[in-house]
C-alpha atoms as a PDB file:
ATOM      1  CA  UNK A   1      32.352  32.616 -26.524  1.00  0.00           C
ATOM      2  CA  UNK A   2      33.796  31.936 -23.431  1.00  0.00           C
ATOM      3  CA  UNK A   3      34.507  34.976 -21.134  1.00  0.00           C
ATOM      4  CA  UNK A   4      35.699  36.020 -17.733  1.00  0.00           C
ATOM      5  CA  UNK A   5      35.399  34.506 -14.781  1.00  0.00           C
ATOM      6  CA  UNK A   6      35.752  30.698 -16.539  1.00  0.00           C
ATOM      7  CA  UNK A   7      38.576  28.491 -16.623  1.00  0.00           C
ATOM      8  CA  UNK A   8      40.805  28.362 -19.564  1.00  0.00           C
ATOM      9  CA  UNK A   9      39.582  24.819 -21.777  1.00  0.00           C
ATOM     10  CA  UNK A  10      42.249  21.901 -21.073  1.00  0.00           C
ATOM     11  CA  UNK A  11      44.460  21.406 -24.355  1.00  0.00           C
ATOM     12  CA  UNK A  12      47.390  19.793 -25.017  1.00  0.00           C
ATOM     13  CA  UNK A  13      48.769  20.768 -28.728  1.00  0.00           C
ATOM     14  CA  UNK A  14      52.297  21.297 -30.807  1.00  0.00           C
ATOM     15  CA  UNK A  15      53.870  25.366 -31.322  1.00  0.00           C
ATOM     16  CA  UNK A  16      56.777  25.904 -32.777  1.00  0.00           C
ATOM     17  CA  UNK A  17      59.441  27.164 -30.125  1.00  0.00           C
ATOM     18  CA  UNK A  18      62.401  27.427 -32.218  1.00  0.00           C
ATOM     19  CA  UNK A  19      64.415  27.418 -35.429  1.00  0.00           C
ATOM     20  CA  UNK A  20      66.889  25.213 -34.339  1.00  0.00           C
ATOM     21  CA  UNK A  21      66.806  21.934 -36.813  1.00  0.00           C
ATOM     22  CA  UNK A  22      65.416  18.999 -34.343  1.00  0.00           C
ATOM     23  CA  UNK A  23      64.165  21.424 -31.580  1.00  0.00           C
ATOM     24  CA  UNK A  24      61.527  23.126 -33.514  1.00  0.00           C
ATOM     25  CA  UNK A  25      58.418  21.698 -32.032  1.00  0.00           C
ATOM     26  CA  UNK A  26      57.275  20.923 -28.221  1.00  0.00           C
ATOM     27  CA  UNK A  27      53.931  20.150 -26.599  1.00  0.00           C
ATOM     28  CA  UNK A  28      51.989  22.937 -24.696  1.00  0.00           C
ATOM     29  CA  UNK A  29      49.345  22.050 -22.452  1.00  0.00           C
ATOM     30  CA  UNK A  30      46.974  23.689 -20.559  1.00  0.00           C
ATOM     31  CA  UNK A  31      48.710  22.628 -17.321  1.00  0.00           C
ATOM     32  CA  UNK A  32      51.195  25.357 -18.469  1.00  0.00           C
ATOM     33  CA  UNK A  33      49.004  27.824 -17.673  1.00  0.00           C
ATOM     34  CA  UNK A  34      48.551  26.977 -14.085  1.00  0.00           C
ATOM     35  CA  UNK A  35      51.494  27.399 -11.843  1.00  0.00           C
ATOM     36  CA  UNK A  36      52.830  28.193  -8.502  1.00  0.00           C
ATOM     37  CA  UNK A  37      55.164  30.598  -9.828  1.00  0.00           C
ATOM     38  CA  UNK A  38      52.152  33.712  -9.948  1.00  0.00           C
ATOM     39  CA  UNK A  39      52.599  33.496 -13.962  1.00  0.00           C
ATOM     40  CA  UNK A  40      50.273  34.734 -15.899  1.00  0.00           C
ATOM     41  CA  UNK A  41      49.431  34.165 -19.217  1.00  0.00           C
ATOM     42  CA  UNK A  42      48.635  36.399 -22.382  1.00  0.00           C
ATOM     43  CA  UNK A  43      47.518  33.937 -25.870  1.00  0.00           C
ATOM     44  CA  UNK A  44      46.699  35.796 -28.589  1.00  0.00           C
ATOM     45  CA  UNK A  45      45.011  34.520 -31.946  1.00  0.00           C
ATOM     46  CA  UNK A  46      45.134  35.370 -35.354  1.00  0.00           C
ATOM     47  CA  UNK A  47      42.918  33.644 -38.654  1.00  0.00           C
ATOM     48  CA  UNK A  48      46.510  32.508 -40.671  1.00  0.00           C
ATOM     49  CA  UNK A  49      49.661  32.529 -41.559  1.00  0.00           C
ATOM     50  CA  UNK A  50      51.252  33.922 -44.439  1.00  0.00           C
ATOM     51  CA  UNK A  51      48.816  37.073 -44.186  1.00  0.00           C
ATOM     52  CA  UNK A  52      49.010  40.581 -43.952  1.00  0.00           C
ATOM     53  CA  UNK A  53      47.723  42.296 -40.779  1.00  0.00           C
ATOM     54  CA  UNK A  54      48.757  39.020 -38.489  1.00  0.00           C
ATOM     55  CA  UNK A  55      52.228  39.394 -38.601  1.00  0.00           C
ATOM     56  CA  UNK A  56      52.310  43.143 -37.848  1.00  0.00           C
ATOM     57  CA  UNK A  57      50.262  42.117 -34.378  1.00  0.00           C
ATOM     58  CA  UNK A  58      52.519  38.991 -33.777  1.00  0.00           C
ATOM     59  CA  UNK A  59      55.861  41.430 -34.298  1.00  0.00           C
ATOM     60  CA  UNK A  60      54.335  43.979 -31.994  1.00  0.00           C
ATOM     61  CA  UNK A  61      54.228  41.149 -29.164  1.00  0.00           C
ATOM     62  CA  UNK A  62      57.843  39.903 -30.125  1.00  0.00           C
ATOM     63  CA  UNK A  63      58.603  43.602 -29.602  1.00  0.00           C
ATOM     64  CA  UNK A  64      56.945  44.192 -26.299  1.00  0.00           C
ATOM     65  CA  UNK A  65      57.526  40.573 -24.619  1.00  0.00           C
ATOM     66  CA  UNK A  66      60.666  42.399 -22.439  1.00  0.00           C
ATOM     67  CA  UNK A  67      57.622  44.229 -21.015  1.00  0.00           C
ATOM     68  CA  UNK A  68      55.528  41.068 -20.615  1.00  0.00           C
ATOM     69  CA  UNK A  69      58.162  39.559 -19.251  1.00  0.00           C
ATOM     70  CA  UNK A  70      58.713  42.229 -16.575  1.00  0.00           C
ATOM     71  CA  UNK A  71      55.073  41.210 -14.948  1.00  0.00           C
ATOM     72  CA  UNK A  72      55.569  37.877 -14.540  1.00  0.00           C
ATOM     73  CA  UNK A  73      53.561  37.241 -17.822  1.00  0.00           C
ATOM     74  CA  UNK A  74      54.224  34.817 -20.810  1.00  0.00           C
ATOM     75  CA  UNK A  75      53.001  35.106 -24.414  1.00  0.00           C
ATOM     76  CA  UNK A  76      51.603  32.420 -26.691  1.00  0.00           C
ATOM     77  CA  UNK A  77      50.426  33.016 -29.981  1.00  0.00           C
ATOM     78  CA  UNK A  78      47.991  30.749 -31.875  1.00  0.00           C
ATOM     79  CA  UNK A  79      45.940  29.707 -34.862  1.00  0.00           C
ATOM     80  CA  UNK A  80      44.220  27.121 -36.204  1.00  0.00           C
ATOM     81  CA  UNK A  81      47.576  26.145 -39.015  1.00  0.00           C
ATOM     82  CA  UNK A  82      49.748  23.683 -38.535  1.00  0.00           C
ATOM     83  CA  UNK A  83      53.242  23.505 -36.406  1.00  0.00           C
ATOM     84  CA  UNK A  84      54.790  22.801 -39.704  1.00  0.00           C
ATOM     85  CA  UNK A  85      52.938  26.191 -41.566  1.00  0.00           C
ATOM     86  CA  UNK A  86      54.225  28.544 -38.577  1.00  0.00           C
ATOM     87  CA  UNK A  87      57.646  27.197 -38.932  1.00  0.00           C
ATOM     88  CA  UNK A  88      57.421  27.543 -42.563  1.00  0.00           C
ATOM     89  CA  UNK A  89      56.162  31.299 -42.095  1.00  0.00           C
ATOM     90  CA  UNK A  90      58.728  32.127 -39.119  1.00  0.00           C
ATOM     91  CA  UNK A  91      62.145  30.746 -41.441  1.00  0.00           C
ATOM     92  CA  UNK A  92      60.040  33.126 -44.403  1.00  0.00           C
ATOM     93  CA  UNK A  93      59.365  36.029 -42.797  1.00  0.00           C
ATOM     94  CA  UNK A  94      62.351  38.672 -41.425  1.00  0.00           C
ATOM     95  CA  UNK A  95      59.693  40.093 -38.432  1.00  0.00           C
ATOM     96  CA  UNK A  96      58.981  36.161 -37.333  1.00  0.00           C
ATOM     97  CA  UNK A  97      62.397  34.648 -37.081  1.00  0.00           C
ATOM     98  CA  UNK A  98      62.939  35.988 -33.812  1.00  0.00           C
ATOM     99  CA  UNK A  99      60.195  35.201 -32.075  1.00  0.00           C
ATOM    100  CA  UNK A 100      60.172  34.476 -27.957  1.00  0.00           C
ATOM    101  CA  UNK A 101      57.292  33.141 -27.946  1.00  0.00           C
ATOM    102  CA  UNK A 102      55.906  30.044 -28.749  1.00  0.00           C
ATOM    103  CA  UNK A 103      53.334  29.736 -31.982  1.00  0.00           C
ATOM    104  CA  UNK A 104      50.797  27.169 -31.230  1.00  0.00           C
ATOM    105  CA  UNK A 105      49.311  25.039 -33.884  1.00  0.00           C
ATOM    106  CA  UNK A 106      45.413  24.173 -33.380  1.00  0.00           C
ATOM    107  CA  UNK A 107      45.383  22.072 -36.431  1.00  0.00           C
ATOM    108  CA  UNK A 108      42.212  20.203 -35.247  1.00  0.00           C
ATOM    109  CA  UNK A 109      40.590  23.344 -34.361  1.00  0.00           C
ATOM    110  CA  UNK A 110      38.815  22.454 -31.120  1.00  0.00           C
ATOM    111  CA  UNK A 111      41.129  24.642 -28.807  1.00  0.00           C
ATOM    112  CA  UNK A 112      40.017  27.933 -31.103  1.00  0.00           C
ATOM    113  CA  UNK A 113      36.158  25.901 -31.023  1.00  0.00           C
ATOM    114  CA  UNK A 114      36.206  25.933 -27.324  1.00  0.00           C
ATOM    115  CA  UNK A 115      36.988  29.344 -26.826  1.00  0.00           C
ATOM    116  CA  UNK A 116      34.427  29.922 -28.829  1.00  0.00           C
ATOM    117  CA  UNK A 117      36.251  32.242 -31.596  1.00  0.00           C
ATOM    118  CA  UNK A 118      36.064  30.534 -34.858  1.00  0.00           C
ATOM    119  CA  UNK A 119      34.165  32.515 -37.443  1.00  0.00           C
ATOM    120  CA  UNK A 120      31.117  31.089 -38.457  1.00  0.00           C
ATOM    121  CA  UNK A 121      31.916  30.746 -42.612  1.00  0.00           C
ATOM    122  CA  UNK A 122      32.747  28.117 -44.245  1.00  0.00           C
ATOM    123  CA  UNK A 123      36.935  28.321 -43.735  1.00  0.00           C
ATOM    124  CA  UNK A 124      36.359  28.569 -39.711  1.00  0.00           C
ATOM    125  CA  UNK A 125      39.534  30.610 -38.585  1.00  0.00           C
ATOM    126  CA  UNK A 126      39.948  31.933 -35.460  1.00  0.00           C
ATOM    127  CA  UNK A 127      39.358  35.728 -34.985  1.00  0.00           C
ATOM    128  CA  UNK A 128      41.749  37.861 -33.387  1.00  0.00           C
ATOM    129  CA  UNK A 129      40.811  36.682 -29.972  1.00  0.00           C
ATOM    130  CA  UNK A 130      43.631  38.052 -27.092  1.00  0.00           C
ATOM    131  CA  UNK A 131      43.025  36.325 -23.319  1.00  0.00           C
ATOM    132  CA  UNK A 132      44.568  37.573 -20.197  1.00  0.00           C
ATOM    133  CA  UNK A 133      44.760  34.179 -17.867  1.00  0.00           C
ATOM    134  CA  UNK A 134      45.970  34.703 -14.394  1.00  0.00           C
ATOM    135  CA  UNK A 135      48.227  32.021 -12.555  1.00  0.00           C
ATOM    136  CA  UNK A 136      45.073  29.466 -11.350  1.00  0.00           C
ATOM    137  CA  UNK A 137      43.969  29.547 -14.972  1.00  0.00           C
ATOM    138  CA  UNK A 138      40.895  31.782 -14.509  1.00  0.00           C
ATOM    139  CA  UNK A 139      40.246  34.210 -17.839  1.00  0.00           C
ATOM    140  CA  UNK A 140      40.258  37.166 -16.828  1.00  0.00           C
ATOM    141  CA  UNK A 141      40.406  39.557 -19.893  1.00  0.00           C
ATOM    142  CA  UNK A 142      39.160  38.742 -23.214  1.00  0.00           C
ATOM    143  CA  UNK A 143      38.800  41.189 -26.595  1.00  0.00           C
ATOM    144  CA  UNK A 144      37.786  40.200 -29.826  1.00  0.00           C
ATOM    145  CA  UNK A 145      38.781  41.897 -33.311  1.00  0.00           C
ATOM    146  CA  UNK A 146      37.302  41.278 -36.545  1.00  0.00           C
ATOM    147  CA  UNK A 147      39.383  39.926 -39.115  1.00  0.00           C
ATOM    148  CA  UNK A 148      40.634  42.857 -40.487  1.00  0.00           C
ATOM    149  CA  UNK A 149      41.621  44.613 -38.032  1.00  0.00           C
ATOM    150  CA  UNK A 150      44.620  44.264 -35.890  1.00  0.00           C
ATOM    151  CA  UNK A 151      44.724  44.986 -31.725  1.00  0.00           C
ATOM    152  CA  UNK A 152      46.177  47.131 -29.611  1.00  0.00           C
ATOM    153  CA  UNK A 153      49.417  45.370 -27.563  1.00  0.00           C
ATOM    154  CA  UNK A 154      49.665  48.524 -25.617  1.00  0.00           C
ATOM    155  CA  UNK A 155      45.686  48.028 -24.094  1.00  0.00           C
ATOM    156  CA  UNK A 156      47.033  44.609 -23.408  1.00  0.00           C
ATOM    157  CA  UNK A 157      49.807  45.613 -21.242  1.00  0.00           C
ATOM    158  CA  UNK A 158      47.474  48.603 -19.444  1.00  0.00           C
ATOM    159  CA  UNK A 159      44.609  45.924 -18.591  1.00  0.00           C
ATOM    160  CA  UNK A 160      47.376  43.298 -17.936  1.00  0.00           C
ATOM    161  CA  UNK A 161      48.574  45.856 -15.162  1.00  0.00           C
ATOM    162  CA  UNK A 162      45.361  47.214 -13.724  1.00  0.00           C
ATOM    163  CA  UNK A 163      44.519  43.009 -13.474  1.00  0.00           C
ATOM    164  CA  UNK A 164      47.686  42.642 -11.697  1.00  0.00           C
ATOM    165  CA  UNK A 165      47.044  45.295  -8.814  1.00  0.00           C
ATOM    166  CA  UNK A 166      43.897  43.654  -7.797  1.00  0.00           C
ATOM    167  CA  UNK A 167      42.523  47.149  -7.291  1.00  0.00           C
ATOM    168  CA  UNK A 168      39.693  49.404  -9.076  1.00  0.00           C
ATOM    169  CA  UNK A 169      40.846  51.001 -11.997  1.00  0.00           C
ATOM    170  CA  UNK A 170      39.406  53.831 -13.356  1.00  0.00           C
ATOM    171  CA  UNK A 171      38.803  54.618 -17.164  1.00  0.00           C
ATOM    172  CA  UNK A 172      42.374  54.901 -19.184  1.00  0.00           C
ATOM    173  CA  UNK A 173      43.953  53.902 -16.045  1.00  0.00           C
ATOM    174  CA  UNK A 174      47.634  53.367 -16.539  1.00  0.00           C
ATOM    175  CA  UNK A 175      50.307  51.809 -14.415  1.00  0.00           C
ATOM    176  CA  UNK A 176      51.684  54.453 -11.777  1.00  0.00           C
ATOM    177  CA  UNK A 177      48.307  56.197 -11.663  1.00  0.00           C
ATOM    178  CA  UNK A 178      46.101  56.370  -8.551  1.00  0.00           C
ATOM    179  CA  UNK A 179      43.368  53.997  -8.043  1.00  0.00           C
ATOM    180  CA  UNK A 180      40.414  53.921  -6.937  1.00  0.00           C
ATOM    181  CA  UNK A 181      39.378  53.013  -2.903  1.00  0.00           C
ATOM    182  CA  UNK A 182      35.306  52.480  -2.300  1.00  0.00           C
END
């Protein structure tokens, strides 16, 4: 798997960034996570749509992006179905019709492959892989779940901030808390 400290793999693929008939799609590429604007980048994965744990996790985002938002941080959410599935799944489900975010589609798989977070059976979906990208497209944060069970959007947002000060954190650091000095 790929891991901190290593540039985000170059990609160029479809997400679904809307319900509105003939805006649906657009292409995302990995140039979008580079930027002069200090952005930085949360994409999340889950193994498929039309499940049960995935869209409690992608809600949770929907629910939190204000806060994302607030530090200069997009969201993208992603898994290996097609553009057409997650707009099919978004117009079915009440929790995804909302979304802010885009859904990517890694239809081919080789985005999820180069991460390195496709399970190793026979179907080959993507585990519930989270990455914390800063502006220059460095990974800085990664966490992995097993399939069944869903992450934490609250420790993204506490190691999104201690990232963000460029200071040492100690453990359960959260944001307004002392750090540390050497």
């Amino acid at each position: 798997m790929i891991g901190v400290g290593e540039k985000f793999p170059t990609f160029s693929k479809l997400a679904v960034t809307s319900l509105e008939k003939g805006k649906e799609f657009e292409t995302i590429t990995s140039d979008y996570l580079e930027n002069d604007d200090n952005v930085w980048t949360v994409m999340f994965w889950w193994p498929k749509d039309f499940t049960f744990v995935c869209p409690t996790e992608i809600a949770e985002f929907n629910k939190s992006f204000g806060e994302f938002r607030d530090r200069e941080t997009r969201l993208i959410g992603a898994s290996t179905d097609s553009e057409f599935v997650h707009l099919a799944w978004r117009n079915n489900h009440d929790d995804l019709r909302g979304l802010k975010f885009p859904m990517l589609a890694d239809t081919s798989k080789t985005l999820a492959q180069d991460l390195g977070i496709l399970t190793n059976d026979n179907e080959k979906v993507a585990y519930r892989a989270t990455f914390i990208v800063d502006p220059t497209g460095i990974i800085r944060w990664v966490c992995v779940n097993d399939l069944n069970v869903g992450r934490n959007v609250k420790e993204v947002l506490r190691v999104l901030d201690g990232l963000q000060t460029d200071e040492l954190c100690p453990c359960n650091w959260e944001k307004g808390q002392e750090t540390l000095t050497a």
